[in-house]
N, C-alpha and C. Protein backbone atom coordinates (compact mmCIF):
# COMPACT_ATOMS: atom_id res chain seq x y z
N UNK A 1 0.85 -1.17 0.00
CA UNK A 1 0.00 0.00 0.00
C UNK A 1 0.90 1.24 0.00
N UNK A 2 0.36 2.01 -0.63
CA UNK A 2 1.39 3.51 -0.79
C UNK A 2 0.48 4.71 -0.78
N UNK A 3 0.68 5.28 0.18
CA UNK A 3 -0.13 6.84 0.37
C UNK A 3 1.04 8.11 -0.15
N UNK A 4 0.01 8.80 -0.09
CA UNK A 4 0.65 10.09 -1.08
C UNK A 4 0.35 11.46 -0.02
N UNK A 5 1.47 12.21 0.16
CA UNK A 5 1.30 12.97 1.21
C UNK A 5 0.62 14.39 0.28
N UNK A 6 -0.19 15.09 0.81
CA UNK A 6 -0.86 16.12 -0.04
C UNK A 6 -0.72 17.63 1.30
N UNK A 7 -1.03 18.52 0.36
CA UNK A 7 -0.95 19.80 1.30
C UNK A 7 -2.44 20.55 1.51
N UNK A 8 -2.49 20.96 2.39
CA UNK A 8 -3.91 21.57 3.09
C UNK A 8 -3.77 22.40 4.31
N UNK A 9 -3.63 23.65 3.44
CA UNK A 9 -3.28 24.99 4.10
C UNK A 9 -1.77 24.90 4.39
N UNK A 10 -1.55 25.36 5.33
CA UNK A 10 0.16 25.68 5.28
C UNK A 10 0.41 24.09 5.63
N UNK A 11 0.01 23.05 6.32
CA UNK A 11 0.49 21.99 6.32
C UNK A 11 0.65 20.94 5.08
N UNK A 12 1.14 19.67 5.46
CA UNK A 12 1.72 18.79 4.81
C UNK A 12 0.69 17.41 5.40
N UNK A 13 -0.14 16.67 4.25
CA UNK A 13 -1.27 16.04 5.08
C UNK A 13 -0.66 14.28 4.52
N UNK A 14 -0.90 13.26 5.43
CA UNK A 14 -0.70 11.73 4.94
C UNK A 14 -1.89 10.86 5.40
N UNK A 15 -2.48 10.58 4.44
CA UNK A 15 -3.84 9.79 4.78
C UNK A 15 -3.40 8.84 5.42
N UNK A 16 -4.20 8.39 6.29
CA UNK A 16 -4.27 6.78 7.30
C UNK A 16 -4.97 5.90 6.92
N UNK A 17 -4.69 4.62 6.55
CA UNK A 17 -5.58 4.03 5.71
C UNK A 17 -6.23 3.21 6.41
N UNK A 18 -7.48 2.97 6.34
CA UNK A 18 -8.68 2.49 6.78
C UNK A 18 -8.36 0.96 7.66
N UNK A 19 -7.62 0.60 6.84
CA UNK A 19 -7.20 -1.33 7.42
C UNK A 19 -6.42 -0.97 8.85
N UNK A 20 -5.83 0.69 9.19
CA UNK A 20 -5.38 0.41 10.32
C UNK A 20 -5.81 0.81 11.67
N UNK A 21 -7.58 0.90 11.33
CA UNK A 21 -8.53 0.98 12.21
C UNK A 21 -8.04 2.35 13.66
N UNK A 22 -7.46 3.11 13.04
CA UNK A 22 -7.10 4.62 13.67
C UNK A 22 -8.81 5.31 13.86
N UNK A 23 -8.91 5.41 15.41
CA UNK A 23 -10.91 6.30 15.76
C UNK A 23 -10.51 7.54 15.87
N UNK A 24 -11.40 7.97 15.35
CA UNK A 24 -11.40 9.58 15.23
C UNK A 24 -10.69 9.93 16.29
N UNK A 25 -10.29 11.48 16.32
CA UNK A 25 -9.94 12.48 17.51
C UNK A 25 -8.62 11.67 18.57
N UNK A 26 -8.02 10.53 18.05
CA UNK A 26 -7.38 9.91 18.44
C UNK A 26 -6.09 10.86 18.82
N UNK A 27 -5.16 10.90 19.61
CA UNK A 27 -3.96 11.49 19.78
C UNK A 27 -2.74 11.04 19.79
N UNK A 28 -2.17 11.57 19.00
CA UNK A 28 -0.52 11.13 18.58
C UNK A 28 0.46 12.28 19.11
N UNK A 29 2.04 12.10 19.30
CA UNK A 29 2.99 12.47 19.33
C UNK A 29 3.49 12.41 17.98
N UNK A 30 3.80 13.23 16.74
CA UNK A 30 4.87 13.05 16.25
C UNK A 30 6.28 13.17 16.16
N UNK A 31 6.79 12.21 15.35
CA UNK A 31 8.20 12.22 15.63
C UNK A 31 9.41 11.87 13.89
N UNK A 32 10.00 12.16 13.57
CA UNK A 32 10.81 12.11 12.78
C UNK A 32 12.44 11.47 13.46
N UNK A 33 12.93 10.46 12.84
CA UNK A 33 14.46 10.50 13.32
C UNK A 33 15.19 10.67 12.05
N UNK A 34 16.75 10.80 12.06
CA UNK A 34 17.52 11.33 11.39
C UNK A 34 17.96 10.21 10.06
N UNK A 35 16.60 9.30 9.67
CA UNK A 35 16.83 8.78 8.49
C UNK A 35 15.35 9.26 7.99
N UNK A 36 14.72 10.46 8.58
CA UNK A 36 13.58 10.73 7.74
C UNK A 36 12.26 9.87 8.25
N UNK A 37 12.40 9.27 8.91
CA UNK A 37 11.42 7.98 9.74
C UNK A 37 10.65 8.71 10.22
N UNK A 38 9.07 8.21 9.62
CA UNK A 38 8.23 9.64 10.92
C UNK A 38 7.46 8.33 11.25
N UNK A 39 6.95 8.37 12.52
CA UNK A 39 6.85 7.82 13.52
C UNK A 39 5.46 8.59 14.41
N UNK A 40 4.23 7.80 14.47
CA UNK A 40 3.42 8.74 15.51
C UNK A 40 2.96 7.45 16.52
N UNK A 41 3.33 8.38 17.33
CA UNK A 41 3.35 7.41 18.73
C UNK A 41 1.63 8.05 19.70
N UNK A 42 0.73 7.05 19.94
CA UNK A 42 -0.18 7.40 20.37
C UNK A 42 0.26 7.93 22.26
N UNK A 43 -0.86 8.89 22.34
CA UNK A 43 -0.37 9.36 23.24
C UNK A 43 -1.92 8.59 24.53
N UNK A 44 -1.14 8.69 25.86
CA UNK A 44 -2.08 8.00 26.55
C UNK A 44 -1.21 8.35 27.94
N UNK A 45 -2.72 8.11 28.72
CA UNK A 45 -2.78 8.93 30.01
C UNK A 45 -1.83 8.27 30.78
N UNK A 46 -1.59 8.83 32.09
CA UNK A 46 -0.55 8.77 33.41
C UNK A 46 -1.23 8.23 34.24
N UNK A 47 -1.69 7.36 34.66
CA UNK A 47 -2.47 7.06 35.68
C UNK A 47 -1.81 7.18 36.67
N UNK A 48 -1.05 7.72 37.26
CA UNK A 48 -0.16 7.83 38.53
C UNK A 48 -0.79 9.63 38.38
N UNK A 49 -0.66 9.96 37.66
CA UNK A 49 -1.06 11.78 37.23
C UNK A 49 -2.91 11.77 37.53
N UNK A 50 -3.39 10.80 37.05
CA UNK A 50 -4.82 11.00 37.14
C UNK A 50 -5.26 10.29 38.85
N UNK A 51 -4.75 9.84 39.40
CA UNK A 51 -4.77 9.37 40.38
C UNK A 51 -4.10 9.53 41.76
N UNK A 52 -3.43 11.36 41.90
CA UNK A 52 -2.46 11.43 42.54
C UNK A 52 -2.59 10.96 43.80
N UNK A 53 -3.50 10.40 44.69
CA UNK A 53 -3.64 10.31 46.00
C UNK A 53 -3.59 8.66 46.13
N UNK A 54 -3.44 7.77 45.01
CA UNK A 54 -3.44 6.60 45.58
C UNK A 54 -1.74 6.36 45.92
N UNK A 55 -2.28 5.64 47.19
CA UNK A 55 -0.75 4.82 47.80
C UNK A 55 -0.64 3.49 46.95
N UNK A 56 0.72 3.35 45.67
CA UNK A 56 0.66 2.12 45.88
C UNK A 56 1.26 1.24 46.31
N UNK A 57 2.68 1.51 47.49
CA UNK A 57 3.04 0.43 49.00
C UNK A 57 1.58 0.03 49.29
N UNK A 58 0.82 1.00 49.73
CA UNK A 58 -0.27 0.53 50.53
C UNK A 58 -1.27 -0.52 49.94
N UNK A 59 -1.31 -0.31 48.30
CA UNK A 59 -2.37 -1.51 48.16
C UNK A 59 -1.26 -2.53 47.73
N UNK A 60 -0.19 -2.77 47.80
CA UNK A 60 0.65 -3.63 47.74
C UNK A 60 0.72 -4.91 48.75
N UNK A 61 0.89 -3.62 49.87
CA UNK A 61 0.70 -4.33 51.04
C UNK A 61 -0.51 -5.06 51.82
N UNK A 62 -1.51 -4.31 51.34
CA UNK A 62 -3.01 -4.78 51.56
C UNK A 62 -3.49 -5.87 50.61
N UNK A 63 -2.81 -6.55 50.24
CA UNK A 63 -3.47 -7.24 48.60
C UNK A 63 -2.07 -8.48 49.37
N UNK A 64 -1.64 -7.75 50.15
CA UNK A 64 -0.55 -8.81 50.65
C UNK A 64 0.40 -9.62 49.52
N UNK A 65 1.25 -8.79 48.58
CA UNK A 65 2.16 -9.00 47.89
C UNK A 65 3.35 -8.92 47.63
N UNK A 66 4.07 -8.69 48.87
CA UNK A 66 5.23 -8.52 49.61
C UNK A 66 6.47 -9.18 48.70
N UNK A 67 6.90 -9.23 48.88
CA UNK A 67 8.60 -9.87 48.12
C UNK A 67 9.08 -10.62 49.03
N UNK A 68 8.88 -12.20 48.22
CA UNK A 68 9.29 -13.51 49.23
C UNK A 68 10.86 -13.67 49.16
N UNK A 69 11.89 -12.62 48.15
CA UNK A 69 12.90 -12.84 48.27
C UNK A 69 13.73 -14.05 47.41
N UNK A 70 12.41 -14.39 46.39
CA UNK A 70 12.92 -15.14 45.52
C UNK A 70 12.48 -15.03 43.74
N UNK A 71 13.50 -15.45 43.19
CA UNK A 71 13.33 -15.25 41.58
C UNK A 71 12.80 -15.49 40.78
N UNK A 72 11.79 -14.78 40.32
CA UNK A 72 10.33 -15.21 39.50
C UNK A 72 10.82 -15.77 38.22
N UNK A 73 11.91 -15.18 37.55
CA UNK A 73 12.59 -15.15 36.09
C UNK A 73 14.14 -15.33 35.70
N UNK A 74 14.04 -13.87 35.15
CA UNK A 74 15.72 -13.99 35.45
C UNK A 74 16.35 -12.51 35.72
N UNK A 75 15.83 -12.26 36.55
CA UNK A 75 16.35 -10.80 37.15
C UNK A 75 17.97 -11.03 37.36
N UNK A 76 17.94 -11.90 38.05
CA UNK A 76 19.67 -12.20 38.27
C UNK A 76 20.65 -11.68 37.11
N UNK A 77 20.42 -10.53 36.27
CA UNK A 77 21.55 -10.98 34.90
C UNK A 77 22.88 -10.99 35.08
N UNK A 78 23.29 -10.92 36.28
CA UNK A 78 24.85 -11.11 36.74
C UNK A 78 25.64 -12.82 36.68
N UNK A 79 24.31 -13.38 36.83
CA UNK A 79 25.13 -14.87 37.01
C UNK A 79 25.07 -15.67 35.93
């Protein structure tokens, strides 16, 4: 598939094509890197920001999920 970038008003416009199910009013970051790569990265909330008053030690601790001090995976990457 190949889109064609067109201009509309002082900007520079690139259609999104339908198969990649993008909903309206959706929000992106754009981004370009230094091979010309543009890149839009959806943008999405902080829940630590929308939620400033929750403790989470406290529901950690209340949900009783403590750290038994042993290795789920491979955190170890030293050995």
């Amino acid at each position: 598939m190949i889109v064609k970038t067109r201009k509309q008003g002082n900007s520079i416009m690139i259609t999104v094509p339908a198969a990649f199910d993008v909903k309206e009013n959706t929000q992106y970051q754009p981004l370009i890197d230094d091979n010309g790569v543009i890149s839009f990265i959806p943008l999405t909330s902080n829940i630590f920001e929308e939620n400033a008053d929750y403790d989470f030690k406290s529901a950690i601790k209340e949900m009783n999920l403590g750290d038994n001090g042993e290795l789920a995976g491979h955190e170890d990457v030293w050995s």
